[in-house]
Protein backbone atom coordinates (compact mmCIF):
# COMPACT_ATOMS: atom_id res chain seq x y z
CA UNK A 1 -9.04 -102.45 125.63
CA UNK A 2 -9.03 -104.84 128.44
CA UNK A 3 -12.02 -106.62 128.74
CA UNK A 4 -14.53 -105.61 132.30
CA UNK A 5 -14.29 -107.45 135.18
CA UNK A 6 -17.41 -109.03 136.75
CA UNK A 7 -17.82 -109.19 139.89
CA UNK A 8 -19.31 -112.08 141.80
CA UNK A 9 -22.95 -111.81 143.24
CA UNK A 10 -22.56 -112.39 146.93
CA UNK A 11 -26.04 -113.74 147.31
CA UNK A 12 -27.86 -115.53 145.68
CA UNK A 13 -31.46 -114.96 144.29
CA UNK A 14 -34.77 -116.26 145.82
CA UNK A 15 -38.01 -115.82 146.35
CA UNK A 16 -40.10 -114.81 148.82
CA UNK A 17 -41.21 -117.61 151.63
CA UNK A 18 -44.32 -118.23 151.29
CA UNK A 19 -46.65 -121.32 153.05
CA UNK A 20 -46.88 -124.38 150.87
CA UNK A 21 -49.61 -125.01 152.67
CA UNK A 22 -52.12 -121.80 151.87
CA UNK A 23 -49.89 -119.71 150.01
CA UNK A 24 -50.06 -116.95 152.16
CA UNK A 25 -46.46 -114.95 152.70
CA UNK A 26 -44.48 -116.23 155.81
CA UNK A 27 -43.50 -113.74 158.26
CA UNK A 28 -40.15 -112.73 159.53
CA UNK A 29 -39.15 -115.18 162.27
CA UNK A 30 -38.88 -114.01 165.47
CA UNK A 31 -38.08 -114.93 169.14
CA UNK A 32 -40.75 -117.43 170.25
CA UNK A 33 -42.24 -116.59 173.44
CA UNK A 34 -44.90 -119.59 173.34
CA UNK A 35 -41.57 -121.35 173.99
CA UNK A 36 -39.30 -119.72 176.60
CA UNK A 37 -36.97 -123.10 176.55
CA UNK A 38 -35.57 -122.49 173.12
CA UNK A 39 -33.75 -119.65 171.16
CA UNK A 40 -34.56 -120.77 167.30
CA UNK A 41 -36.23 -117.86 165.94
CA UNK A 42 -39.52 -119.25 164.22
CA UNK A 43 -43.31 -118.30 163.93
CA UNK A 44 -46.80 -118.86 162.66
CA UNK A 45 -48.74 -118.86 159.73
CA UNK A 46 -52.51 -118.01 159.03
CA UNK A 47 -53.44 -121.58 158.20
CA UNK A 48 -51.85 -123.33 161.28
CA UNK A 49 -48.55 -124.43 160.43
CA UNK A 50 -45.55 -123.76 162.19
CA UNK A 51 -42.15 -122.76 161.34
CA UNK A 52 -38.40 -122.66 163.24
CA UNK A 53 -35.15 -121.45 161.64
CA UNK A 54 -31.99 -123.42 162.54
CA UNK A 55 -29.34 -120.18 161.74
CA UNK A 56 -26.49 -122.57 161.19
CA UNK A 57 -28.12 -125.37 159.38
CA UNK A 58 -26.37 -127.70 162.07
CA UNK A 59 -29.75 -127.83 164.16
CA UNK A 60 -32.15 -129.46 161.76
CA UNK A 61 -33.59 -132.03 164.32
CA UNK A 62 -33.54 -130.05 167.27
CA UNK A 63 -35.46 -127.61 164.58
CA UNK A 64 -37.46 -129.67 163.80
CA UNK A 65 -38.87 -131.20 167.42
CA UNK A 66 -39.34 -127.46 168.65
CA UNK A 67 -41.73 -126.61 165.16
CA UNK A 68 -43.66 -129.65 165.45
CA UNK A 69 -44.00 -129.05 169.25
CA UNK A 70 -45.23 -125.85 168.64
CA UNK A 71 -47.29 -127.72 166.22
CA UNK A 72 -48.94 -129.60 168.99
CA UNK A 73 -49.24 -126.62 171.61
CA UNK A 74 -46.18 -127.08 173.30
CA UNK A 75 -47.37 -130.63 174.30
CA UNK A 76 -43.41 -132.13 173.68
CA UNK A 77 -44.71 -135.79 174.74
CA UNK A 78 -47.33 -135.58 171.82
CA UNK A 79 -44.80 -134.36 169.39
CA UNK A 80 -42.23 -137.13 170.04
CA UNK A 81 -44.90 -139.68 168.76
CA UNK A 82 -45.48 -137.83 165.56
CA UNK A 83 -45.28 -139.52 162.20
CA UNK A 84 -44.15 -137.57 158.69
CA UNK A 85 -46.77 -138.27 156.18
CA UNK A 86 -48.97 -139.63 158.35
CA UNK A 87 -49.38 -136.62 161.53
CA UNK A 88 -48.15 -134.00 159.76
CA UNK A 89 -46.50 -132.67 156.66
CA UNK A 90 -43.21 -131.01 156.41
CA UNK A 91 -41.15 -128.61 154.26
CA UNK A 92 -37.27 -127.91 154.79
CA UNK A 93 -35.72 -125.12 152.66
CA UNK A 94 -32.67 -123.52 152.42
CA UNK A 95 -33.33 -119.96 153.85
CA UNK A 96 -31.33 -116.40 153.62
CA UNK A 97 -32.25 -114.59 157.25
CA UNK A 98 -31.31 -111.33 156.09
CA UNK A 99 -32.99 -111.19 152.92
CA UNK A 100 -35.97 -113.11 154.20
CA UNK A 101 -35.61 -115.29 151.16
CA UNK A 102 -35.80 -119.02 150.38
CA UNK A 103 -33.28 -119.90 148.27
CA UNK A 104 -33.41 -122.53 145.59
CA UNK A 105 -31.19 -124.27 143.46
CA UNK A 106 -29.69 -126.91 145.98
CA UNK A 107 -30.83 -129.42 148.13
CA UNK A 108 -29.28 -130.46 150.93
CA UNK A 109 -26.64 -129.20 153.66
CA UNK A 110 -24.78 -126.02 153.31
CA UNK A 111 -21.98 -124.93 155.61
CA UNK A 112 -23.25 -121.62 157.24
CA UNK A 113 -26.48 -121.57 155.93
CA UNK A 114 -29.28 -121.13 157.90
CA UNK A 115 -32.67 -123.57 157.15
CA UNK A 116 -36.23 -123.19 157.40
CA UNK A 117 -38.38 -126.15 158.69
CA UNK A 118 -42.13 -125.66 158.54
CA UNK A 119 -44.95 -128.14 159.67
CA UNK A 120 -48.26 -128.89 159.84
CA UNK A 121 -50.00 -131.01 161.75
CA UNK A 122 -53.42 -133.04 159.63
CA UNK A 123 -56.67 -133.23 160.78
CA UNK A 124 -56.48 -136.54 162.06
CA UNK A 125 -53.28 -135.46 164.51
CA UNK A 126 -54.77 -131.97 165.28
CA UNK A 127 -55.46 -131.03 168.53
CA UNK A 128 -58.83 -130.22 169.40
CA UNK A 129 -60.82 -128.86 172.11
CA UNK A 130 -63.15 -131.97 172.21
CA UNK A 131 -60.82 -134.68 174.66
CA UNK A 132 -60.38 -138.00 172.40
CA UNK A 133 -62.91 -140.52 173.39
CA UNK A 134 -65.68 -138.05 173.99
CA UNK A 135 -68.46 -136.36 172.34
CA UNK A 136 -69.69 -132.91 172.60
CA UNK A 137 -72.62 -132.39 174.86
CA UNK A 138 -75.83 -131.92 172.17
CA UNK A 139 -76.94 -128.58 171.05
């Protein structure tokens, strides 16, 4: 008897996206229409941070400047002086659009694969309603 054939998974497993931030469950990105200028899918989470998928994985920095301006309100200027580590914190994973999946197992570019940049801006970089150099009227 001839032994079975296997045949080849055409995806690969992964887990659910969820914020590294709060833990809470990403949801599906979606057309942004905070940002009419751009046409990366991305969203929101509960706890603040931001997210935009690049579907080709070609994108990452133009990715990147539209989540963090989100980020910031849609303020662009503000976002171009950001600093990683210091403004905000940032998380790029490998991402499966149809599934809604990250996928692990690899780091690093992958021809046709789409990526998932999230970002979150820290206290000391987040905007406020209180303009910088002033202090709320007393209560």
């Amino acid at each position: 008897m001839l032994p079975r054939m296997v045949m080849p998974t055409l995806r690969l497993p992964g887990e659910p996206p969820a914020c590294p931030f709060c833990g809470a469950a990403l949801p599906r990105p979606k057309r942004r229409p905070w940002n009419t200028a751009s046409v990366l899918p991305g969203g929101r989470c509960a706890c603040g941070a931001t997210f935009v998928v690049d579907p080709t994985g070609r994108n990452g920095g133009q990715a990147l400047l539209e989540a963090l301006e989100d980020a910031c309100g849609g303020d662009r200027e503000r976002s171009l002086f950001l600093q990683p580590g210091r403004d905000y914190q940032e998380l790029i994973e490998n991402y499966d659009q149809q599934l809604h999946r990250f996928i692990k197992g690899f780091r690093g570019y992958r021809r046709g694969m789409a990526r998932l940049y999230l970002v979150k801006l820290t206290a000391a970089a987040a905007p406020s309603d209180t303009p910088r150099g002033s202090t709320p009227p007393p209560a």
